[in-house]
N, C-alpha and C. Protein backbone atom coordinates (compact mmCIF):
# COMPACT_ATOMS: atom_id res chain seq x y z
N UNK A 1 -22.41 -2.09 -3.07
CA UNK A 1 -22.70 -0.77 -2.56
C UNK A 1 -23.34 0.07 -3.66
N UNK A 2 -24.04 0.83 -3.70
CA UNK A 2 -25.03 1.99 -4.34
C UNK A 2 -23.85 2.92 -4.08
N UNK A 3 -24.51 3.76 -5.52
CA UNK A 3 -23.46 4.84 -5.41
C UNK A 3 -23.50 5.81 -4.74
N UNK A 4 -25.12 6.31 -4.03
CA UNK A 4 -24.72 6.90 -3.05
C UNK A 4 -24.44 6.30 -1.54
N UNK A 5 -23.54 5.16 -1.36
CA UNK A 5 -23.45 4.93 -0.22
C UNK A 5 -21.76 4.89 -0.36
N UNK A 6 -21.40 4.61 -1.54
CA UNK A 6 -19.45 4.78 -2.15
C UNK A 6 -19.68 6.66 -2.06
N UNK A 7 -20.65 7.37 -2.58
CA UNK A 7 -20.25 8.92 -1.75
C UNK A 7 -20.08 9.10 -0.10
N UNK A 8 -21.34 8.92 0.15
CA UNK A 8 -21.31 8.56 1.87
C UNK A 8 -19.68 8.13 2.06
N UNK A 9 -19.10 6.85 1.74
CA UNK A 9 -17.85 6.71 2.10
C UNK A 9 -16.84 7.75 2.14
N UNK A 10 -17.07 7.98 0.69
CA UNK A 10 -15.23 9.30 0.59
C UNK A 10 -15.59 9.88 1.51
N UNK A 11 -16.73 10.74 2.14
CA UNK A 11 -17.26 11.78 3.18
C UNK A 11 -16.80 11.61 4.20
N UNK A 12 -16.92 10.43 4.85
CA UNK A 12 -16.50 10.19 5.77
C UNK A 12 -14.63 9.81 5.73
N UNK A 13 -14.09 8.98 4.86
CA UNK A 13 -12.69 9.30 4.70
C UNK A 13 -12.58 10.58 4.50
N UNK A 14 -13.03 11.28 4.14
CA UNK A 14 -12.54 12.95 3.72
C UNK A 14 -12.08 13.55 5.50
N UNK A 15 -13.77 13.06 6.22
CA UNK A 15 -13.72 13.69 7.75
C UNK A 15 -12.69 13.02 8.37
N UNK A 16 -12.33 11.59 8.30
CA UNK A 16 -11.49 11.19 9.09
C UNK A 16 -10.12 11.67 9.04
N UNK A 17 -9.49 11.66 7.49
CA UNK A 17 -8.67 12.25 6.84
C UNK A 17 -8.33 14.20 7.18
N UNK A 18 -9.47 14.85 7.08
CA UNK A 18 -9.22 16.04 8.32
C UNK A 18 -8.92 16.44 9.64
N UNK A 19 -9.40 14.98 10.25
CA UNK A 19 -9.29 15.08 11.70
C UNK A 19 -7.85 14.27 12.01
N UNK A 20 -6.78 14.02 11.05
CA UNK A 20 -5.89 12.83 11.53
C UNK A 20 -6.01 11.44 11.82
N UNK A 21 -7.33 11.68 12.32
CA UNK A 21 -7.51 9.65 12.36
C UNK A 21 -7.35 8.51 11.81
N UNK A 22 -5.77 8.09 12.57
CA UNK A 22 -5.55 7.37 11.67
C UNK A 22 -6.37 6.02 11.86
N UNK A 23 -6.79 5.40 12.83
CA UNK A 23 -7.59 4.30 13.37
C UNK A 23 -8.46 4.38 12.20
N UNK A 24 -9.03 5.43 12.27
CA UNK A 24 -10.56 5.37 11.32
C UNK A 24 -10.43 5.36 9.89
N UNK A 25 -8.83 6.26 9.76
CA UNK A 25 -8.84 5.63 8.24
C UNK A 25 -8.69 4.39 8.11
N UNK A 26 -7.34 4.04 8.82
CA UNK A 26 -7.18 2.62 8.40
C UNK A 26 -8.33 1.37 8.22
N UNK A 27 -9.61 1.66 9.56
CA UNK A 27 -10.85 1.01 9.72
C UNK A 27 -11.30 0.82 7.92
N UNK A 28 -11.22 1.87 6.95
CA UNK A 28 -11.70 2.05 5.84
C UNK A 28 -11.35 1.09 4.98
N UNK A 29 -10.68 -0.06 5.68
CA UNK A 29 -9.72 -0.91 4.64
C UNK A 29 -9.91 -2.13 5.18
N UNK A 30 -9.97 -3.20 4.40
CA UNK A 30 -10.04 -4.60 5.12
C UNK A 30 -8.80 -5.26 6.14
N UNK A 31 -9.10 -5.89 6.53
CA UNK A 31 -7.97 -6.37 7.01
C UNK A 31 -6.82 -6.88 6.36
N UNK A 32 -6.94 -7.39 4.98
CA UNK A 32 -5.89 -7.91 3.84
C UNK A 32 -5.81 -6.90 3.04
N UNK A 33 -6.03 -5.67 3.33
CA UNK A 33 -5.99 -4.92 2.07
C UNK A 33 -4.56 -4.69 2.27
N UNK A 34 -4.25 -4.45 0.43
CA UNK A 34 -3.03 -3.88 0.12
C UNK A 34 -3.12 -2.87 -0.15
N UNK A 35 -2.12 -1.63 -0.16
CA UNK A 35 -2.23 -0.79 -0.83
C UNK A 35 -0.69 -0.25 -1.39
N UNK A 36 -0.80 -0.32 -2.47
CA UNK A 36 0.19 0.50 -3.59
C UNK A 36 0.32 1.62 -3.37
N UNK A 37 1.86 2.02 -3.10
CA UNK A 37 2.34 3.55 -3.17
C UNK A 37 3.61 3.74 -2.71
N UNK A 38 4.16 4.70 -3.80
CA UNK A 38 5.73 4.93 -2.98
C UNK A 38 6.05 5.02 -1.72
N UNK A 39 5.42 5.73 -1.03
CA UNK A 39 6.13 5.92 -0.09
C UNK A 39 5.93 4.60 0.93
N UNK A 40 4.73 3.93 0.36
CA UNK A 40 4.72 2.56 1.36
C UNK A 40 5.78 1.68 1.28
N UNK A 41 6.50 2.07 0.45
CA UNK A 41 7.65 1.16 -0.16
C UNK A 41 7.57 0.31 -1.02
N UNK A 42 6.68 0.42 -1.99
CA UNK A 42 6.21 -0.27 -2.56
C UNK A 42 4.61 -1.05 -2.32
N UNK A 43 4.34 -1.57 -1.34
CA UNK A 43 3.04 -2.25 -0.89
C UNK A 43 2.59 -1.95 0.60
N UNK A 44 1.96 -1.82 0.82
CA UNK A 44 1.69 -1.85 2.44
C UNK A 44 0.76 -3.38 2.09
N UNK A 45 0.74 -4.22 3.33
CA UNK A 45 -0.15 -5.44 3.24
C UNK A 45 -0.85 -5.04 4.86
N UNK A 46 -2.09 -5.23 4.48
CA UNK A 46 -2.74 -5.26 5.76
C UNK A 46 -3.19 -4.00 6.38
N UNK A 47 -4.31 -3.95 7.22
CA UNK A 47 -4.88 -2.56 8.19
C UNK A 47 -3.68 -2.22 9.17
N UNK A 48 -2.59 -3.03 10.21
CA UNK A 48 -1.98 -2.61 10.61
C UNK A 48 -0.51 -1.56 10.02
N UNK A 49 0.16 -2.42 8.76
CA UNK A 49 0.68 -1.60 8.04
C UNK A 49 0.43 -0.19 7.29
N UNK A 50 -0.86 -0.81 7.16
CA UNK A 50 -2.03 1.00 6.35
C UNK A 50 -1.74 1.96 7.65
N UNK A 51 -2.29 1.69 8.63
CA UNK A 51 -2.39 2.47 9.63
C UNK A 51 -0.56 2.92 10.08
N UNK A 52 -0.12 2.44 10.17
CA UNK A 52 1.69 2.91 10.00
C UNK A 52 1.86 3.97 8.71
N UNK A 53 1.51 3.41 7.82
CA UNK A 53 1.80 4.38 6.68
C UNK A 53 1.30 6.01 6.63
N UNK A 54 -0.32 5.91 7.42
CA UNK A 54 -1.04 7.28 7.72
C UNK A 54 -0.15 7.96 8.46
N UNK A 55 0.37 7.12 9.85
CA UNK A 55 0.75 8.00 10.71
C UNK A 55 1.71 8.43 10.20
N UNK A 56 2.81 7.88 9.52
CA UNK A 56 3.84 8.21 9.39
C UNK A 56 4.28 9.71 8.24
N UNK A 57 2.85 9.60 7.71
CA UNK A 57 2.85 10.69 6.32
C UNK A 57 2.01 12.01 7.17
N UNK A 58 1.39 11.87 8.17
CA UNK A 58 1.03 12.82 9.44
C UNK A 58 2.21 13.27 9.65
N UNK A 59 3.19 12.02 10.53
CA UNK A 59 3.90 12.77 11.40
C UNK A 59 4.90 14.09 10.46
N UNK A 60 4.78 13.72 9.25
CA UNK A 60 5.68 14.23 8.41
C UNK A 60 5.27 15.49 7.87
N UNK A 61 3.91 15.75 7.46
CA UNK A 61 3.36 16.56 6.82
C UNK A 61 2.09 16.67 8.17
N UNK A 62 2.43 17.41 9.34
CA UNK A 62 1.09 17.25 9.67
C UNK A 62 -0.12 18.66 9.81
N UNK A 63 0.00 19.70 8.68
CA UNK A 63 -0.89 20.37 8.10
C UNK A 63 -1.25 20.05 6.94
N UNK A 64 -0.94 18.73 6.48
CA UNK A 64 -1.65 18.33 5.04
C UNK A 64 -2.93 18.29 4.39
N UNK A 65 -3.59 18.36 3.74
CA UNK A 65 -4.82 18.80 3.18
C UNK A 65 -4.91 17.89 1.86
N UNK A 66 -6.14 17.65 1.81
CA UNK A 66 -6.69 16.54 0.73
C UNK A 66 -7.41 17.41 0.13
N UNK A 67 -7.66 17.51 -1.36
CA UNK A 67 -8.48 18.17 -1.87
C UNK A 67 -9.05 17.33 -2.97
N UNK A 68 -10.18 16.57 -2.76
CA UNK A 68 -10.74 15.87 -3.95
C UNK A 68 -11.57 16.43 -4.78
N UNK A 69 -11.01 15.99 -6.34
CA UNK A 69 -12.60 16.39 -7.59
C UNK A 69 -13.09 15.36 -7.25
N UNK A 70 -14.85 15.64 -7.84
CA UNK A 70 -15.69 14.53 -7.99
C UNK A 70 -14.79 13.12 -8.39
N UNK A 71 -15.87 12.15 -7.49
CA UNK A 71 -14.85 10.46 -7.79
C UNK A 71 -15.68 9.93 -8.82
N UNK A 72 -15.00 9.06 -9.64
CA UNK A 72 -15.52 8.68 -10.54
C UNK A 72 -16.29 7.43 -10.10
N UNK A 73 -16.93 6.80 -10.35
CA UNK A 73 -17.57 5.72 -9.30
C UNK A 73 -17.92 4.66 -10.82
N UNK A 74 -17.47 3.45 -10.66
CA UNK A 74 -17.58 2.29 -12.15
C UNK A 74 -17.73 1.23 -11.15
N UNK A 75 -19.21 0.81 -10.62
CA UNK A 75 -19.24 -0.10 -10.00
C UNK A 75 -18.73 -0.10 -8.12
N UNK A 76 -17.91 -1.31 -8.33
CA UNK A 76 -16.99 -1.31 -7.08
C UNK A 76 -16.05 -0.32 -6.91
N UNK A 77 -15.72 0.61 -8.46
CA UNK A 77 -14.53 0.98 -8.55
C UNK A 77 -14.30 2.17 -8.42
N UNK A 78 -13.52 3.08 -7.58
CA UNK A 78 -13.96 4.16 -7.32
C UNK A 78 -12.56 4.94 -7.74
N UNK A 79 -12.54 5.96 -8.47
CA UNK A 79 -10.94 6.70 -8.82
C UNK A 79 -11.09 7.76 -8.58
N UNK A 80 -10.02 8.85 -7.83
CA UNK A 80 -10.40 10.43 -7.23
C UNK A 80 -9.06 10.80 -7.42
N UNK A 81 -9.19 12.17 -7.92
CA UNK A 81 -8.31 12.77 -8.26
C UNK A 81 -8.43 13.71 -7.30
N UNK A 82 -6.97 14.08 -6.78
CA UNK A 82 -6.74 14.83 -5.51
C UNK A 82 -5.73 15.58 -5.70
N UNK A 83 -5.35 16.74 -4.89
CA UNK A 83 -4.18 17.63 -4.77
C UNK A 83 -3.96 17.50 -2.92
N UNK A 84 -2.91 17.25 -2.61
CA UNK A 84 -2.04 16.77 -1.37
C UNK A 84 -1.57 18.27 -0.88
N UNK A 85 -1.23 19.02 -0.22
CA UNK A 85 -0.81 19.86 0.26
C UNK A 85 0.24 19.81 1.45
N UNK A 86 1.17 20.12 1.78
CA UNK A 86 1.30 20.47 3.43
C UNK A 86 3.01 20.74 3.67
N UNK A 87 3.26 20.63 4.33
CA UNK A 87 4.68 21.21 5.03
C UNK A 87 5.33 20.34 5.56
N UNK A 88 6.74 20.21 5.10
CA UNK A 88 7.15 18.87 6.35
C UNK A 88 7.91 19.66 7.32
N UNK A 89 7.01 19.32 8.49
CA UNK A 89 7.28 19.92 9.62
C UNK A 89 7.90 18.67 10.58
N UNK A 90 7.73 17.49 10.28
CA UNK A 90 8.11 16.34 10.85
C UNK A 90 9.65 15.66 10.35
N UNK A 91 10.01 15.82 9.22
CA UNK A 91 10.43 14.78 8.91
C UNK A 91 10.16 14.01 7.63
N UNK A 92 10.30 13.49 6.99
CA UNK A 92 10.04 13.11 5.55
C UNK A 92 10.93 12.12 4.90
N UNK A 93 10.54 10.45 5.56
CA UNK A 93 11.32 9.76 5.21
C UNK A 93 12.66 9.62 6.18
N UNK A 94 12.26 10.13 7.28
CA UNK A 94 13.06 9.71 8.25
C UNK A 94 14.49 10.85 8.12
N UNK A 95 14.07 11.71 7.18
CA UNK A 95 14.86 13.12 6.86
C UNK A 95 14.64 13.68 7.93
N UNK A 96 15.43 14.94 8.44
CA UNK A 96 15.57 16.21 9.60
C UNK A 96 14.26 16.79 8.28
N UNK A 97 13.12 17.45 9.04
CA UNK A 97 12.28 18.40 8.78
C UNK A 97 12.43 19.89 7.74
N UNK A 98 12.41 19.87 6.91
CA UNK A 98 12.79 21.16 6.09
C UNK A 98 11.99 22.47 5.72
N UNK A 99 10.92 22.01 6.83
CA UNK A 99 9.93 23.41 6.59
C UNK A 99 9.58 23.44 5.27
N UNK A 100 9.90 22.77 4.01
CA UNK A 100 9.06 23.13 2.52
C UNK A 100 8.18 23.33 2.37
N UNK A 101 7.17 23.72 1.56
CA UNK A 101 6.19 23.39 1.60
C UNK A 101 5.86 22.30 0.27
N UNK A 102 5.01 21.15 0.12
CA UNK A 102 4.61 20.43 -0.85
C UNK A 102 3.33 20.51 -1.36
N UNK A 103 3.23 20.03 -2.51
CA UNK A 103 1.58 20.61 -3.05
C UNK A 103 2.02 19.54 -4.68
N UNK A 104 0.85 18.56 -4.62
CA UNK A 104 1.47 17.53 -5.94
C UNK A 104 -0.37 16.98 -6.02
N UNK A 105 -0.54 16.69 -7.46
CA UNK A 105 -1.91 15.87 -8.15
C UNK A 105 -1.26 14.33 -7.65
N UNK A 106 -2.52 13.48 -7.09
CA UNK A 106 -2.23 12.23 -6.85
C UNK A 106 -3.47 11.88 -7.37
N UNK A 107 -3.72 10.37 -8.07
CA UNK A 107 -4.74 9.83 -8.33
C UNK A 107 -5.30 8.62 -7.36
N UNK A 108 -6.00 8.29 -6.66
CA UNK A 108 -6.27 6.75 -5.91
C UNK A 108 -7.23 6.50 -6.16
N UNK A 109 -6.65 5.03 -6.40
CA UNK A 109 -7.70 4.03 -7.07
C UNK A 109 -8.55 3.11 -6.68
N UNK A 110 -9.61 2.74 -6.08
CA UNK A 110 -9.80 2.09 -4.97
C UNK A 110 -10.59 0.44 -5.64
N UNK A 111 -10.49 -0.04 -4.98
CA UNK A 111 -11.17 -1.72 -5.17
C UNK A 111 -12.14 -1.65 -3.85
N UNK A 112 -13.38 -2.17 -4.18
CA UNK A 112 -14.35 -1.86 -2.88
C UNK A 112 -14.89 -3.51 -2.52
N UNK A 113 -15.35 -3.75 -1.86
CA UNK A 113 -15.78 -5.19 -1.53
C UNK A 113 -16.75 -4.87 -0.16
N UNK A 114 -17.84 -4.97 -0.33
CA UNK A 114 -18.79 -4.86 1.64
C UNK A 114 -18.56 -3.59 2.57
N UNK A 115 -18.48 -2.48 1.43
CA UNK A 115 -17.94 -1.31 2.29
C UNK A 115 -16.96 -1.12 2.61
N UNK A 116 -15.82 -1.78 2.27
CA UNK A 116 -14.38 -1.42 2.33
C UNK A 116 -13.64 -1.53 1.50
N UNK A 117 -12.36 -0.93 1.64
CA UNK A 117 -11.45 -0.67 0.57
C UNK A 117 -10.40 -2.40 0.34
N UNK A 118 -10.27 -2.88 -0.48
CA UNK A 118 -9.96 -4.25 -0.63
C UNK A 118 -8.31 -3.68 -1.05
N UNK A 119 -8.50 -2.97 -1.81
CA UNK A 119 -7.44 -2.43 -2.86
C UNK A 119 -7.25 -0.99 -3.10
N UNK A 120 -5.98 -0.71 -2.85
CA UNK A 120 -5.64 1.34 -3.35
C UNK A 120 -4.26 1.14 -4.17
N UNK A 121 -4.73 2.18 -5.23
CA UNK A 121 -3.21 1.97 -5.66
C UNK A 121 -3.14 3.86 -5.99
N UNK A 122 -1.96 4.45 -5.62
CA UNK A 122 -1.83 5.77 -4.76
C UNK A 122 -1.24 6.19 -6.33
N UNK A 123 -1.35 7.01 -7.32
CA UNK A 123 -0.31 7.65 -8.39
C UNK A 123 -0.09 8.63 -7.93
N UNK A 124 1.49 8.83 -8.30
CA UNK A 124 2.08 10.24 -8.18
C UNK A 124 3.07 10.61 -8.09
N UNK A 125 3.68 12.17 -8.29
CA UNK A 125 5.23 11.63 -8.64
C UNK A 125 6.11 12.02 -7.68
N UNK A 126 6.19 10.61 -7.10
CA UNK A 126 7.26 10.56 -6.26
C UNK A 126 8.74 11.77 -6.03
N UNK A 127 9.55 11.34 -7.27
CA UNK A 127 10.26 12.22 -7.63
C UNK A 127 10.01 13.99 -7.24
N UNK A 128 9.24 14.16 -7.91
CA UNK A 128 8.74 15.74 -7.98
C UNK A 128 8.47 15.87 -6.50
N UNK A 129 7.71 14.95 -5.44
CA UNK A 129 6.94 15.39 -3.93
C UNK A 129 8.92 15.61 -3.46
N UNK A 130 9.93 14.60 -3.45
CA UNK A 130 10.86 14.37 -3.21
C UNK A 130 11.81 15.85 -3.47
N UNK A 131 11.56 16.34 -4.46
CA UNK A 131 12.45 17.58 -4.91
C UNK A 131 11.89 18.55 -3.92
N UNK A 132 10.73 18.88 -4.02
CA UNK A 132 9.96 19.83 -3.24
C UNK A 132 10.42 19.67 -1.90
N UNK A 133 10.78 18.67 -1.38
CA UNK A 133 11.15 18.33 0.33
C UNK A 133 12.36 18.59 0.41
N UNK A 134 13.34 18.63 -0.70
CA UNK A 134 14.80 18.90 -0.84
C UNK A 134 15.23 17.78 -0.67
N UNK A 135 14.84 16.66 -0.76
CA UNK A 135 15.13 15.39 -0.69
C UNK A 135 16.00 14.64 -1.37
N UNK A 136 15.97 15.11 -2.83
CA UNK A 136 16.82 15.09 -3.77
C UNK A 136 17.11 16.79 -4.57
N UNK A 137 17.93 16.92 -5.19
CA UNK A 137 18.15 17.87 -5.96
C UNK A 137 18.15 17.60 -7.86
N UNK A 138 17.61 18.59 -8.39
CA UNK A 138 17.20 18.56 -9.52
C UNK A 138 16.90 19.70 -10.41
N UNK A 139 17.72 19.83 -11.52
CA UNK A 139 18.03 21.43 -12.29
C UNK A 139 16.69 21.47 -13.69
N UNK A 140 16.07 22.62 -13.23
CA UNK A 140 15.23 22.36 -13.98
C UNK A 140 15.50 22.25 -15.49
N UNK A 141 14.24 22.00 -16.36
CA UNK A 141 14.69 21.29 -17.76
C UNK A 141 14.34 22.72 -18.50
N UNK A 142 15.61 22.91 -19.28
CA UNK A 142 15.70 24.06 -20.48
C UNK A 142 15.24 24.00 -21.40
């Protein structure tokens, strides 16, 4: 892929990613793709699992907001630094809903192969999204 056709991509994940779609995100991913990230539990394997994982971080947060800086683009390899936003109005981990609001820097890392995502690996801190949801409790450091 040319690098302006890995922009073209995020664009369109960006739109799909605004509109909820999870079909179309997941479409963004091969059929074997894995992807790395806490809340997948460690791995998601596969477009059907990806597509579980979207909905499920929807149903949870579903005013969430993506905010990407420029992606860095090295080839196949594409890395974007993002800020996550939103409210759990759903649920969070299978938690009763706490109205919080969340707002955390995540990095994703992508592996590209024929226009799709082969590979994501999601950074971020778990912990900290977790406190913010009241999920856990935690005294800040003196």
């Amino acid at each position: 892929m040319t690098r302006s056709e890995i922009q073209d991509l995020i664009v369109r994940f960006q739109d799909a990613w605004d509109r909820r779609d999870v079909d179309a995100l997941a479409n963004f991913h091969t059929e074997d793709c894995v992807v790395e990230s806490p809340i997948a539990g460690g791995e998601a394997h596969g477009r059907e699992a990806i597509a579980r994982a979207y909905q499920a971080f929807f149903h949870s947060f579903p005013d969430v907001t993506l905010k990407n800086e420029a992606p860095l683009i090295d080839g196949h390899r594409v890395v974007l630094i993002t800020r996550i936003s939103g409210t759990d109005s759903g649920g969070f981990l299978g938690m009763h809903p706490t109205g919080r609001s969340v707002d955390f820097p995540c990095v994703l890392i992508y592996q590209l192969d024929n226009g799709l995502i082969v590979r994501e690996r999601r950074i971020y801190d778990f912990t900290g999204l977790a406190v913010q949801v009241g999920a856990i409790k935690a005294k800040p450091a003196v």
